[in-house]
Protein backbone atom coordinates (compact mmCIF):
# COMPACT_ATOMS: atom_id res chain seq x y z
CA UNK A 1 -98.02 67.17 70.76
CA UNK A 2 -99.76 68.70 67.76
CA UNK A 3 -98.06 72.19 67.82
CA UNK A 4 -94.30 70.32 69.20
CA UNK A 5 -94.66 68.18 65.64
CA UNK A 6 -96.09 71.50 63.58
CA UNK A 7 -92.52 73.03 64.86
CA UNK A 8 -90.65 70.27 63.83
CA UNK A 9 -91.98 69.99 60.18
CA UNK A 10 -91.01 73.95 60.12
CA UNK A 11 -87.59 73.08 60.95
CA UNK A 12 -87.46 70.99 58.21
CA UNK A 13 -88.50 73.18 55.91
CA UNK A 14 -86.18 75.82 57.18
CA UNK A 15 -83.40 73.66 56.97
CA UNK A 16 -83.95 72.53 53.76
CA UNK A 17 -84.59 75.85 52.37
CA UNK A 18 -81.27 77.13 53.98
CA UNK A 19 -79.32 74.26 52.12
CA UNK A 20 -81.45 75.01 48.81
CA UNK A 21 -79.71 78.83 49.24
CA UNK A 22 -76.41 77.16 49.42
CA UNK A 23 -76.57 75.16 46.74
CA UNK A 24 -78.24 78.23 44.16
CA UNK A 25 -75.22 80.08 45.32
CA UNK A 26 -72.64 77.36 44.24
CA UNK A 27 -74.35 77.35 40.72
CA UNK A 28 -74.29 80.69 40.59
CA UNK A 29 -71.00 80.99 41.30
CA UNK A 30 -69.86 78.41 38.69
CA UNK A 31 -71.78 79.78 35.72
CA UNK A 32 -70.14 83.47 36.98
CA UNK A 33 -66.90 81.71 36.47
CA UNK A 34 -67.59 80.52 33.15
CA UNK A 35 -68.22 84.27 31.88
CA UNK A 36 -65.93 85.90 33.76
CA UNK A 37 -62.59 83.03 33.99
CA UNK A 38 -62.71 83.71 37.93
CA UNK A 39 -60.68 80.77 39.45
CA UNK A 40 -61.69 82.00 43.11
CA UNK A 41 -65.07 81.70 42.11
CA UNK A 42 -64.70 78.43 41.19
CA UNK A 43 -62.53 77.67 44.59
CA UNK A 44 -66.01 79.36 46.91
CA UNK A 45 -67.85 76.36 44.51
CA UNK A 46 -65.85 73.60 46.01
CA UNK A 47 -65.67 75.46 49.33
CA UNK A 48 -69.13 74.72 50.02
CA UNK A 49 -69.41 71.22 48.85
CA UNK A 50 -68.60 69.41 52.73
CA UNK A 51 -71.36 72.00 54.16
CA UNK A 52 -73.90 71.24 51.58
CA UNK A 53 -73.03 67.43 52.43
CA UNK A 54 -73.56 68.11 55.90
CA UNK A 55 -76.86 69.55 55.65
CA UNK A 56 -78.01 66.66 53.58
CA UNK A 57 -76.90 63.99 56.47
CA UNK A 58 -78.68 66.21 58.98
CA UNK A 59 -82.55 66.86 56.83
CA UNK A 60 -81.87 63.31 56.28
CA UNK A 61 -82.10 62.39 60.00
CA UNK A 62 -84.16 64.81 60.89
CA UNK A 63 -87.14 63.47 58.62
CA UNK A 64 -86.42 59.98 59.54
CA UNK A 65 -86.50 61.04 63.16
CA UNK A 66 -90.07 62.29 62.60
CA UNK A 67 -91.09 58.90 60.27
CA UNK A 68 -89.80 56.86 63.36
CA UNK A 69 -91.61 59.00 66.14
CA UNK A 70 -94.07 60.34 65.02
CA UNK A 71 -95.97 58.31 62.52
CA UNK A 72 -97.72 61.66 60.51
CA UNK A 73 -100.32 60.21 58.09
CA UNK A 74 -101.60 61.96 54.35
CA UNK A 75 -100.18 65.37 53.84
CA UNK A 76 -97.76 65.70 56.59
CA UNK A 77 -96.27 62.09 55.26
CA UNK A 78 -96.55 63.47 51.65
CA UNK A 79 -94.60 66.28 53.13
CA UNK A 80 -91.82 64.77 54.99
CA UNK A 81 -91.21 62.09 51.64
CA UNK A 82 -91.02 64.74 49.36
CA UNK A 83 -88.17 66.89 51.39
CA UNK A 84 -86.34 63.65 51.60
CA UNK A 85 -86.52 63.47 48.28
CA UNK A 86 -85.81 67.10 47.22
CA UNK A 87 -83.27 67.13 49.71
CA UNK A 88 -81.18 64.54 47.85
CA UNK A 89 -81.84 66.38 44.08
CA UNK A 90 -80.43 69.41 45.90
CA UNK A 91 -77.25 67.75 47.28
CA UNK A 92 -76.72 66.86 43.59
CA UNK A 93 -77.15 69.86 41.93
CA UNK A 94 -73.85 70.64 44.40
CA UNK A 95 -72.46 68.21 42.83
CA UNK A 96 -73.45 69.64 39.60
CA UNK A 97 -72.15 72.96 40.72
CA UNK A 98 -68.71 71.75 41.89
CA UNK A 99 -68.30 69.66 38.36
CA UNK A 100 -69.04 73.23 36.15
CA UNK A 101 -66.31 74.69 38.26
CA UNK A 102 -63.94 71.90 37.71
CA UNK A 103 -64.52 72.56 34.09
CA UNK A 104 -63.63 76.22 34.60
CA UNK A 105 -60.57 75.40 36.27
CA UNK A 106 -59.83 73.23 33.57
CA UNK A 107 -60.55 76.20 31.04
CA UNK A 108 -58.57 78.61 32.21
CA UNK A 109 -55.76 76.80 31.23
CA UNK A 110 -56.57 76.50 27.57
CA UNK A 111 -56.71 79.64 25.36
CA UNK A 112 -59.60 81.48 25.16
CA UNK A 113 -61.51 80.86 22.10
CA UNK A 114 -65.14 81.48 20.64
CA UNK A 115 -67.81 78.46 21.29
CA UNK A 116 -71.28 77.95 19.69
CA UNK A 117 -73.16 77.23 22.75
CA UNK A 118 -74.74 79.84 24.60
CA UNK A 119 -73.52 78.84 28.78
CA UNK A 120 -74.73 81.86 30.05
CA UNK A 121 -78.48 81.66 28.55
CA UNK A 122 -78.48 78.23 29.46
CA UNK A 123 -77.39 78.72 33.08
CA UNK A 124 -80.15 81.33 33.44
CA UNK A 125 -82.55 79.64 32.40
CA UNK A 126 -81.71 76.03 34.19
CA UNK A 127 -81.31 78.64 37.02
CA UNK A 128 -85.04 79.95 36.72
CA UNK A 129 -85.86 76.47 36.91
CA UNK A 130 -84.40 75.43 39.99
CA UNK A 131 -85.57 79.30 41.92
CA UNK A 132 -89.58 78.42 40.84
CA UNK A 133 -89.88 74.99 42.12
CA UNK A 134 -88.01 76.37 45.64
CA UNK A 135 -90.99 78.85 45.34
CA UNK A 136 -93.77 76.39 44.54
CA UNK A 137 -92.11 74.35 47.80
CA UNK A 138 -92.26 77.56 49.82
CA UNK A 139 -95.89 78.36 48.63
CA UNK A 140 -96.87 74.63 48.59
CA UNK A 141 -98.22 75.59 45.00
CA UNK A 142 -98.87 72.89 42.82
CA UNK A 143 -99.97 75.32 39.57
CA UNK A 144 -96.29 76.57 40.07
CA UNK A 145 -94.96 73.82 40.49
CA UNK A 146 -96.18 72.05 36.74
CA UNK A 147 -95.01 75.10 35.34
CA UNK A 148 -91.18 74.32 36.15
CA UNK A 149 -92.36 70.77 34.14
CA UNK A 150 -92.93 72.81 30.81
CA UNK A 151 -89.66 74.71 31.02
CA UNK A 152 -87.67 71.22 31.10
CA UNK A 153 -88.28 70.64 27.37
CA UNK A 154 -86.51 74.27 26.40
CA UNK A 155 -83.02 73.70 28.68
CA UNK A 156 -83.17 69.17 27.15
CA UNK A 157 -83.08 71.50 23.35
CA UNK A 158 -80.70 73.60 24.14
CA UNK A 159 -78.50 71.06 25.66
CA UNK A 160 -78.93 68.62 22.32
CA UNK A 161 -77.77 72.18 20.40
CA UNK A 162 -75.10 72.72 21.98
CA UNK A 163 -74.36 68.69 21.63
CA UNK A 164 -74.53 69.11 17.97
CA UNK A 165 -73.14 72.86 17.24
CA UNK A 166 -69.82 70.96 19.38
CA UNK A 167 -69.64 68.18 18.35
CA UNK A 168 -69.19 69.49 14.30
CA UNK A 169 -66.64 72.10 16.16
CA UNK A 170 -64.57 69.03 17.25
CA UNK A 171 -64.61 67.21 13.35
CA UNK A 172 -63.99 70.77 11.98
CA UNK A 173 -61.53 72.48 14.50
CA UNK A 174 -59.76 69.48 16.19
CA UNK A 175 -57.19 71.85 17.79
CA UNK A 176 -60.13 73.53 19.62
CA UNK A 177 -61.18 69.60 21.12
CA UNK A 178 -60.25 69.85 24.82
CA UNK A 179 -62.48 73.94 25.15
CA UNK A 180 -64.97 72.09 23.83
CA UNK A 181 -65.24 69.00 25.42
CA UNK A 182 -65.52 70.96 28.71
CA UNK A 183 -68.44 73.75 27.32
CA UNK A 184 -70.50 70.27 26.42
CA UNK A 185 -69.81 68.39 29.87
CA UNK A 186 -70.86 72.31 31.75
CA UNK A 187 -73.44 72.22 29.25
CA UNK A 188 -74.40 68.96 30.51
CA UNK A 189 -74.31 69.70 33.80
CA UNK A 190 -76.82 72.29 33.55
CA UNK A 191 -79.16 70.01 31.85
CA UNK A 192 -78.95 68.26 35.00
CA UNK A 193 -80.09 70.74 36.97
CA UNK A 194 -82.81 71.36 35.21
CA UNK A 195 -83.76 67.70 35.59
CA UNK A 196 -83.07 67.86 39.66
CA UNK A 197 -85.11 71.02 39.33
CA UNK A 198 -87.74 69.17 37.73
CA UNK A 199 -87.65 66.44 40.53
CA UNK A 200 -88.32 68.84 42.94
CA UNK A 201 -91.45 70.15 41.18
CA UNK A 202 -92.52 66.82 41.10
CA UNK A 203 -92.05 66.47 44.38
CA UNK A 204 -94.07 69.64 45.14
CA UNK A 205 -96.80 68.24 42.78
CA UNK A 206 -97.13 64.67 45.17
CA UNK A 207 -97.15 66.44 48.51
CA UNK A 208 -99.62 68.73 47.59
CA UNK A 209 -101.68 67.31 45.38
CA UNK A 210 -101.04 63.22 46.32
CA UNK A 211 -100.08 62.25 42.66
CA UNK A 212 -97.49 60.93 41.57
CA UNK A 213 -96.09 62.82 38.17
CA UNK A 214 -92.86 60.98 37.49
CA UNK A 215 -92.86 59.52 34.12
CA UNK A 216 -96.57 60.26 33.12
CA UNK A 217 -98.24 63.18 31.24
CA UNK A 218 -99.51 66.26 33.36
CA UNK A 219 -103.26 66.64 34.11
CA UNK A 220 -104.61 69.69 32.87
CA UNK A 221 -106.93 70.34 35.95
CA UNK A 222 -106.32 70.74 39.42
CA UNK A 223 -107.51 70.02 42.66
């Protein structure tokens, strides 16, 4: 029964890793758009949005299936939480995805003008967030994991710069309103992902480790 339930947690993880891959493809995809104006780029986006959906309904019954049955106790419970968990922060940076792309759309039908907010350095970065706490899930490394926390603080400033830097573009060049409204509401939605990105090292963080990070400082030692 041991090795039948070992199997079925590795499913899990499989699954959810295979939706994670999805959804860093859809925000890769939208923040390629933004540079590069590619409306079929942004179409692939909002392509994938009913399969990334899907997955989520079916990790979500899949854990419950094995809270029901099996009743695992400490880590494996730790475990299955936290994918339920993740599982919904990835279905939202989807939605995240899907929104940027919108945003594109909406872009390409405006002229094509010079913004003071730096999309692409942003996307990488929120995008470095979100591909390190996947890794600290696939390593089950907690160290790796609190490092994703210390990167949040970099993409929240750049987000409130780009906030500001549009904002005085909107009182100064009014004409230019509707470009940027969309670069701060992309902008926006990258913060986001940093944040969901930061859920899931949090996540990582209370399965391994059995403390709960949300809303408190970081410990400096480990287990």
């Amino acid at each position: 029964m041991r090795i039948k339930f070992q199997q079925s947690l590795d499913e899990l993880k499989e699954r959810l890793l295979v939706m994670a891959g999805l959804v860093e493809q859809a925000i890769q995809r939208a923040t390629e758009a933004y540079t590069s104006r590619d409306e079929s780029l942004c179409e692939l986006v909002k392509m994938s949005e009913p399969a990334i959906n899907r997955m989520e309904r079916e990790i979500d019954q899949l854990a419950l299936d094995l809270l029901a049955m099996e009743q695992p106790m400490a880590v494996d419970l730790r475990f299955i939480l936290s994918v339920i968990r993740i599982n919904v922060d990835l279905e939202r940076m989807g939605d995240q995805a899907v929104n940027i792309a919108g945003r594109v759309l909406d872009l390409g039908k405006q002229a094509n003008v010079d913004l003071p907010v730096d999309i692409p350095r942003l996307a990488l970065l929120s995008a470095a967030m979100v591909r390190k706490a996947l890794q600290a899930f696939i390593e089950g490394d907690a160290e790796m994991a609190q490092s994703v926390l210390m990167l949040d603080d970099q993409v929240d400033d750049m987000n409130r710069d780009a906030f500001r830097a549009l904002g005085d573009l909107i009182k100064d060049k009014p004409e230019l309103a509707p470009q940027a409204l969309n670069a701060l509401i992309i902008s926006r939605n990258l913060e986001r992902v940093g944040d969901h990105a930061t859920n899931i090292a949090e996540d990582v963080i209370f399965w391994v480790r059995g403390r709960d990070v949300r809303h408190h400082s970081l410990p400096d030692d480990g287990d």
